[in-house]
N, C-alpha and C. Protein backbone atom coordinates (compact mmCIF):
# COMPACT_ATOMS: atom_id res chain seq x y z
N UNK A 1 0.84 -1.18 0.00
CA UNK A 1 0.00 0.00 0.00
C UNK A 1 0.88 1.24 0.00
N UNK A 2 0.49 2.43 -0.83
CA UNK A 2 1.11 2.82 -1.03
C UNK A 2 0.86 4.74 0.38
N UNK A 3 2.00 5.28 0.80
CA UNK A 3 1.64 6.38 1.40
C UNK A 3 0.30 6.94 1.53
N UNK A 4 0.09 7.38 0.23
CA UNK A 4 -0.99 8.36 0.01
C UNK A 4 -2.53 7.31 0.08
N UNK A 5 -2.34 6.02 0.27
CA UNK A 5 -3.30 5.38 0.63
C UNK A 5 -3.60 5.26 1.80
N UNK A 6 -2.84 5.23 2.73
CA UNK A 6 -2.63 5.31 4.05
C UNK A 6 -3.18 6.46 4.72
N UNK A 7 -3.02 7.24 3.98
CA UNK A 7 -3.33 8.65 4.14
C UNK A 7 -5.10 9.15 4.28
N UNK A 8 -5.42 8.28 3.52
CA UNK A 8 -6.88 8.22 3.08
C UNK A 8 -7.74 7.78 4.27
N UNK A 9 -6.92 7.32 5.36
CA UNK A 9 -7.54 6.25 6.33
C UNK A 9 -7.71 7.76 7.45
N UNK A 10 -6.82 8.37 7.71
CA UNK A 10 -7.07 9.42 8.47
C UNK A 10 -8.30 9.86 8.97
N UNK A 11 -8.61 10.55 10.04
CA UNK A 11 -9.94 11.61 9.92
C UNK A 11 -10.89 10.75 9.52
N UNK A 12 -10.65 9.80 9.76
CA UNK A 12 -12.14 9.04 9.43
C UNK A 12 -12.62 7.76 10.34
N UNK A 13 -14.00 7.37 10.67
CA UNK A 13 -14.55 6.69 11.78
C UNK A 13 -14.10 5.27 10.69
N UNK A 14 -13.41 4.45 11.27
CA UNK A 14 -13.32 2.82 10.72
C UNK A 14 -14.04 1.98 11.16
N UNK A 15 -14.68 0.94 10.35
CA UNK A 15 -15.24 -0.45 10.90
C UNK A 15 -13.62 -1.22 10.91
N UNK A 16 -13.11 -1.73 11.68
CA UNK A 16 -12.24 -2.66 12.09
C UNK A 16 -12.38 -3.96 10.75
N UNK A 17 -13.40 -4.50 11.03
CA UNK A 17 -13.44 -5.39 9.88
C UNK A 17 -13.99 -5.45 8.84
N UNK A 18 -14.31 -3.89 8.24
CA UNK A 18 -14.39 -3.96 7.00
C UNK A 18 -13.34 -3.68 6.35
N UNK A 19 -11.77 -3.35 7.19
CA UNK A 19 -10.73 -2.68 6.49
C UNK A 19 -10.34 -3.93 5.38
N UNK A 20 -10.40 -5.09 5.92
CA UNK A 20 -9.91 -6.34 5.09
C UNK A 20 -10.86 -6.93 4.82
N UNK A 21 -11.03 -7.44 3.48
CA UNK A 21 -12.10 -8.82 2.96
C UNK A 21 -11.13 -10.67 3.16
N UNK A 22 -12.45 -11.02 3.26
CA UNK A 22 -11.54 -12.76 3.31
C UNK A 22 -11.58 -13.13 1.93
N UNK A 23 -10.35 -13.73 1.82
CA UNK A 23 -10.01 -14.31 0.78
C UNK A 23 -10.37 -15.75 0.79
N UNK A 24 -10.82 -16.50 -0.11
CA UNK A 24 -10.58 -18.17 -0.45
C UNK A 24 -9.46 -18.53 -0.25
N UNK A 25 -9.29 -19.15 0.62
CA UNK A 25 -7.52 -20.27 0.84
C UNK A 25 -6.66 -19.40 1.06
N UNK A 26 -6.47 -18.25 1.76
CA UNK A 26 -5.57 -17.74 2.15
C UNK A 26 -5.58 -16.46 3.02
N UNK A 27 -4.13 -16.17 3.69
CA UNK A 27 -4.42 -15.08 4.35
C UNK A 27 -3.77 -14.01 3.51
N UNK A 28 -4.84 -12.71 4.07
CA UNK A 28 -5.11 -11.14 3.48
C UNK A 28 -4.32 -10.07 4.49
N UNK A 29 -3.27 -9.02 3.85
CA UNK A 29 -3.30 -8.12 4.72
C UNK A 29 -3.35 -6.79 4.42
N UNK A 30 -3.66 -5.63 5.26
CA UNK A 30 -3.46 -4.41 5.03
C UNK A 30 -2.73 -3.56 6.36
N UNK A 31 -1.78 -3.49 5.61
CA UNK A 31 -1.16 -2.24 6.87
C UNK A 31 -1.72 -0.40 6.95
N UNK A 32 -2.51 -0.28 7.82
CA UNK A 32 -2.91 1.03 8.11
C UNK A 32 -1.83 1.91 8.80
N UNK A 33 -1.18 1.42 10.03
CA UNK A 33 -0.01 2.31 10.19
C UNK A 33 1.39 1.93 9.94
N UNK A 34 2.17 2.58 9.32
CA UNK A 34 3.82 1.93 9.81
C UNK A 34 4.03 3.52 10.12
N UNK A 35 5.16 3.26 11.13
CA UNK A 35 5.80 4.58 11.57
C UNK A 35 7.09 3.70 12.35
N UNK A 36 7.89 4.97 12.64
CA UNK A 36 9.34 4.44 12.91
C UNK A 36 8.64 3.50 14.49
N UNK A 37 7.84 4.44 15.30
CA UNK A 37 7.71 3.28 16.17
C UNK A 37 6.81 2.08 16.33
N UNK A 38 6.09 2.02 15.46
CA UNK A 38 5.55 0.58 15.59
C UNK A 38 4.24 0.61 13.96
N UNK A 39 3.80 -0.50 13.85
CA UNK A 39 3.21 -0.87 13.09
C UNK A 39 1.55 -1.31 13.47
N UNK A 40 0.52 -1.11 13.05
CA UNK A 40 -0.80 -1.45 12.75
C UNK A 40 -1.33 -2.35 11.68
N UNK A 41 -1.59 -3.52 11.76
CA UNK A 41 -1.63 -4.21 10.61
C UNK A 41 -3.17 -5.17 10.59
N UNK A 42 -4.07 -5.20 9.54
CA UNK A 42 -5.27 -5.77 9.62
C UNK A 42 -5.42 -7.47 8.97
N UNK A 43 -5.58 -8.39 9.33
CA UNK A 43 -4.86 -9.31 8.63
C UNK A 43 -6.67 -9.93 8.17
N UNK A 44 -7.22 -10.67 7.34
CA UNK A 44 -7.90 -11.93 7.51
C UNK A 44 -7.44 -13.48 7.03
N UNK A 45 -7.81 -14.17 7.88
CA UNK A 45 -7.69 -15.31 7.47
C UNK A 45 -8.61 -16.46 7.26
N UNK A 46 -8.70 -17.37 6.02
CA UNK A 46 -9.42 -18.32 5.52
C UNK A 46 -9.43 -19.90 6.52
N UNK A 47 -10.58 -20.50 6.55
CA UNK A 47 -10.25 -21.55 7.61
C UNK A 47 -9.13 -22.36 6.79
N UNK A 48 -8.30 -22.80 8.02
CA UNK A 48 -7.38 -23.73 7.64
C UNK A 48 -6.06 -23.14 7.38
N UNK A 49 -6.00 -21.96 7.40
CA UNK A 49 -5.06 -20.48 6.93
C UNK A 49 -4.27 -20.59 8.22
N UNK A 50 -2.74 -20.27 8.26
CA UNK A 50 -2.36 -19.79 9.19
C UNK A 50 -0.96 -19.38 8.32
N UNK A 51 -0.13 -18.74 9.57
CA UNK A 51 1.25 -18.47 9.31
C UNK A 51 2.32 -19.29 10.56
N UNK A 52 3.05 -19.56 9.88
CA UNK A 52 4.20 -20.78 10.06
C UNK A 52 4.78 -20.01 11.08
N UNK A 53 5.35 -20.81 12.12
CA UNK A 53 6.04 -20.48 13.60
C UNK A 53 7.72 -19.30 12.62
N UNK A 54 7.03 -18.34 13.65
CA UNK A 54 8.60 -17.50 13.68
C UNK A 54 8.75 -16.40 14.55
N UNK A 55 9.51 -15.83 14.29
CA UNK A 55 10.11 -14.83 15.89
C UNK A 55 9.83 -13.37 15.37
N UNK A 56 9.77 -12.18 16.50
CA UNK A 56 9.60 -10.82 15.71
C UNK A 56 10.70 -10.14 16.77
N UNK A 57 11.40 -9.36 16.65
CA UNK A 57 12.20 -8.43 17.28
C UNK A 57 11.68 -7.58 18.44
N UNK A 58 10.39 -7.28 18.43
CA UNK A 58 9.21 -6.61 18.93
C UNK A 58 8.23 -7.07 19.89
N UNK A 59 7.89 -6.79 20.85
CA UNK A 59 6.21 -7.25 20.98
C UNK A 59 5.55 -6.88 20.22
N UNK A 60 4.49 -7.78 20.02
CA UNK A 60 3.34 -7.63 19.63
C UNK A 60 1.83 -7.80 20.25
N UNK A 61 0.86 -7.13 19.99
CA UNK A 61 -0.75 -7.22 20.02
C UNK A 61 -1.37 -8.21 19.24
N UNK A 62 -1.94 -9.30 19.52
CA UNK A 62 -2.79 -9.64 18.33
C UNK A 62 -4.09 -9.34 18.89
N UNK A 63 -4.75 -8.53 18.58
CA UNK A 63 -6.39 -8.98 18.52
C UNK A 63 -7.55 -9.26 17.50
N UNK A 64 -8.02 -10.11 18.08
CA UNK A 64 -9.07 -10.91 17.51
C UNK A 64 -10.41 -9.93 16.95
N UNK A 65 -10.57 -9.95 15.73
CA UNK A 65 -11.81 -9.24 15.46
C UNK A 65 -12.88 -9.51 14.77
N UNK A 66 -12.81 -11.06 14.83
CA UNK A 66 -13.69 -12.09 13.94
C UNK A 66 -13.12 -13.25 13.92
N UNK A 67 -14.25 -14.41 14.32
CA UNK A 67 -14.06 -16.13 14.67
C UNK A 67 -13.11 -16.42 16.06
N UNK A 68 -12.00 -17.54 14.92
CA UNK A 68 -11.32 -17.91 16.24
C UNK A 68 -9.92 -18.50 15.53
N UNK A 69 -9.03 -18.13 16.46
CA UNK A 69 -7.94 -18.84 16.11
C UNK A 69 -6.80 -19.53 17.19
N UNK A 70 -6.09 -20.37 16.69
CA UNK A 70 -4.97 -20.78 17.72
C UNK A 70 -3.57 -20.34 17.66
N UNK A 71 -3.26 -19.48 18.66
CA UNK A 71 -1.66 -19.27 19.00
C UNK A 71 -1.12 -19.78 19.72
N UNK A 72 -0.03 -20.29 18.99
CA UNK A 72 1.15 -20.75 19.71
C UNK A 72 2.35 -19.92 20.11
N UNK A 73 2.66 -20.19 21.11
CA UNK A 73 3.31 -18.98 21.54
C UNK A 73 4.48 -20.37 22.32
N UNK A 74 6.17 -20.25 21.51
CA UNK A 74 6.94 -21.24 21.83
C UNK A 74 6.80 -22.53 22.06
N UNK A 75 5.79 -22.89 21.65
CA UNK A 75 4.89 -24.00 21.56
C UNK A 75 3.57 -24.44 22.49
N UNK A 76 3.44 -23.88 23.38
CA UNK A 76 1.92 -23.28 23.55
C UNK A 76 1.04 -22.97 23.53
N UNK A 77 -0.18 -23.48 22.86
CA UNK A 77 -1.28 -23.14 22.37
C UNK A 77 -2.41 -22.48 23.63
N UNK A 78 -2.85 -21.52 22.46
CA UNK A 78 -3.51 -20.36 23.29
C UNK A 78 -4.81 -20.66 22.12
N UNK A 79 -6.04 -20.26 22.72
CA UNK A 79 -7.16 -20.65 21.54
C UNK A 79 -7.93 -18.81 21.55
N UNK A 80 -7.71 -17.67 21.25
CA UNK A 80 -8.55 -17.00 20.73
C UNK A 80 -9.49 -16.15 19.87
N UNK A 81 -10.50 -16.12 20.71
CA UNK A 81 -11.77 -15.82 19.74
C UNK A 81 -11.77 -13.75 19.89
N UNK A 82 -13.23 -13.67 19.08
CA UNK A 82 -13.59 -12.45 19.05
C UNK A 82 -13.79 -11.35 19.93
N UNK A 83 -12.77 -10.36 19.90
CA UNK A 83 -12.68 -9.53 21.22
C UNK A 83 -11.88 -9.71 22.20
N UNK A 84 -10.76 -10.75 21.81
CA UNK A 84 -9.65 -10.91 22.72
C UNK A 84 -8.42 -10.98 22.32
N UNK A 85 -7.70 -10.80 22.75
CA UNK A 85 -6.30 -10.32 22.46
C UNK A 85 -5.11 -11.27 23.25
N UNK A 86 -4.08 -11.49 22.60
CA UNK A 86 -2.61 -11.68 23.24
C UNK A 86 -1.75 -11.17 22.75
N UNK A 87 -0.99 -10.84 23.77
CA UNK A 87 0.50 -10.54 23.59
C UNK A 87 1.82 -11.24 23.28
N UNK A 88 2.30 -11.30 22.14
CA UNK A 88 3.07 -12.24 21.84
C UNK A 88 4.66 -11.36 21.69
N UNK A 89 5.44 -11.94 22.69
CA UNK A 89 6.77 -11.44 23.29
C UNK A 89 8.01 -11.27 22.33
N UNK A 90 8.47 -10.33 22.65
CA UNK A 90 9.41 -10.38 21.41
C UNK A 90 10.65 -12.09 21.41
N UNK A 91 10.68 -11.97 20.30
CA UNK A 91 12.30 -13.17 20.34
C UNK A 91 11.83 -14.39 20.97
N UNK A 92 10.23 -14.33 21.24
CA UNK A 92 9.83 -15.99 21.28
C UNK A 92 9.04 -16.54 20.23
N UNK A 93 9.08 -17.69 19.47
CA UNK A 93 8.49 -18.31 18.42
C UNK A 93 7.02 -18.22 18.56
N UNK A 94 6.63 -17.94 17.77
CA UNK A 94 4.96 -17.85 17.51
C UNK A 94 4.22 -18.57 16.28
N UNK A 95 2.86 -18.91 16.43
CA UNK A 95 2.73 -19.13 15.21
C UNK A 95 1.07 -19.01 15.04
N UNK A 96 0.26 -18.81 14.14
CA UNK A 96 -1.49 -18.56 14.18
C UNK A 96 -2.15 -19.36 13.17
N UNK A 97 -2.70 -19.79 13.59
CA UNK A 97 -3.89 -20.50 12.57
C UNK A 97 -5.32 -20.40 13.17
N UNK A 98 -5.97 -20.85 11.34
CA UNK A 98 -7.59 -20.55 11.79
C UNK A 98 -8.13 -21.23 12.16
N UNK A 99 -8.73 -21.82 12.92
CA UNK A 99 -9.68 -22.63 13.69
C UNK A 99 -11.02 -22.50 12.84
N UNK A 100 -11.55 -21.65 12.30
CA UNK A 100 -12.44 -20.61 11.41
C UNK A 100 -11.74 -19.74 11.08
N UNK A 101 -12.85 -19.05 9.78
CA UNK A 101 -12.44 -17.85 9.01
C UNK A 101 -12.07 -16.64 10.27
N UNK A 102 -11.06 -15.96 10.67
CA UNK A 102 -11.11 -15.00 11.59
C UNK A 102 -10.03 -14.00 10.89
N UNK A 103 -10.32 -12.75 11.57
CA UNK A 103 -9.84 -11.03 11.37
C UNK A 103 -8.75 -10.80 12.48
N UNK A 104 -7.69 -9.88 12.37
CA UNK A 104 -7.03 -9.76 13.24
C UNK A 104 -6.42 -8.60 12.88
N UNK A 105 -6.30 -8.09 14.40
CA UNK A 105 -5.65 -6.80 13.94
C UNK A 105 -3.93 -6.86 14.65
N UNK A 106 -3.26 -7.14 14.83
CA UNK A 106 -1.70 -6.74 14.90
C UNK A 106 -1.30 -5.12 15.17
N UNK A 107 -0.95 -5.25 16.43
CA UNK A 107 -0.18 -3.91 16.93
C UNK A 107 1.40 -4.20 16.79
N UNK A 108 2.03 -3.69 16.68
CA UNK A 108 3.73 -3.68 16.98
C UNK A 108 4.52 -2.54 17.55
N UNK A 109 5.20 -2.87 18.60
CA UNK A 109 5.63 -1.96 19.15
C UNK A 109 7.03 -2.18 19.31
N UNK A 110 7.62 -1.16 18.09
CA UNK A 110 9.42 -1.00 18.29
C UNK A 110 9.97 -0.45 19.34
N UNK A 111 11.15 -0.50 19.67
CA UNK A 111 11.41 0.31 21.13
C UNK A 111 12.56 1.27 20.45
């Protein structure tokens, strides 16, 4: 996405999950903020959809804004649904899948 798209998002009241549509067989994303200190990112995902265990430099936010999904967090499974959130630590392995079709929004916070 490009700046001036980003831009467009401003000054304006958002539905959370209309920023992203679900895709068939896969996961969708849109980044609404990047800035030097952290990132905003809207993801959806298709049942059966996930992303493969890996590490971020950062904490992160995930919250849930539609269905349900499972995080693993260093191998740990965490199961959430709509309206709930975890925190997933920097420099420990993570990983998400859909349990169902679910929305997510991703905070990141650089230091």
């Amino acid at each position: 996405m490009q700046d001036s798209e980003r831009e467009e998002l401003k000054e304006k009241v958002l539905v959370i999950n209309d920023l992203i549509k679900y895709q068939t067989g896969t996961v969708a994303s849109r980044m609404i903020v990047f800035k030097k200190a952290g990132t905003i990112t809207c993801f959806s995902f298709d049942e059966g959809e996930g992303l493969s265990e890996h590490t971020a430099p950062y904490d992160a936010i995930l919250e849930v804004t539609d269905g349900e999904a499972e995080v693993q967090i260093a191998g740990a499974p965490f199961i959430v649904h709509t309206g709930e959130l975890i925190i997933l630590p920097a420099n420990k392995p993570h990983a998400v899948f859909a349990k169902k079709r679910f929305k997510m929004m991703l905070t990141m916070i650089r230091e």
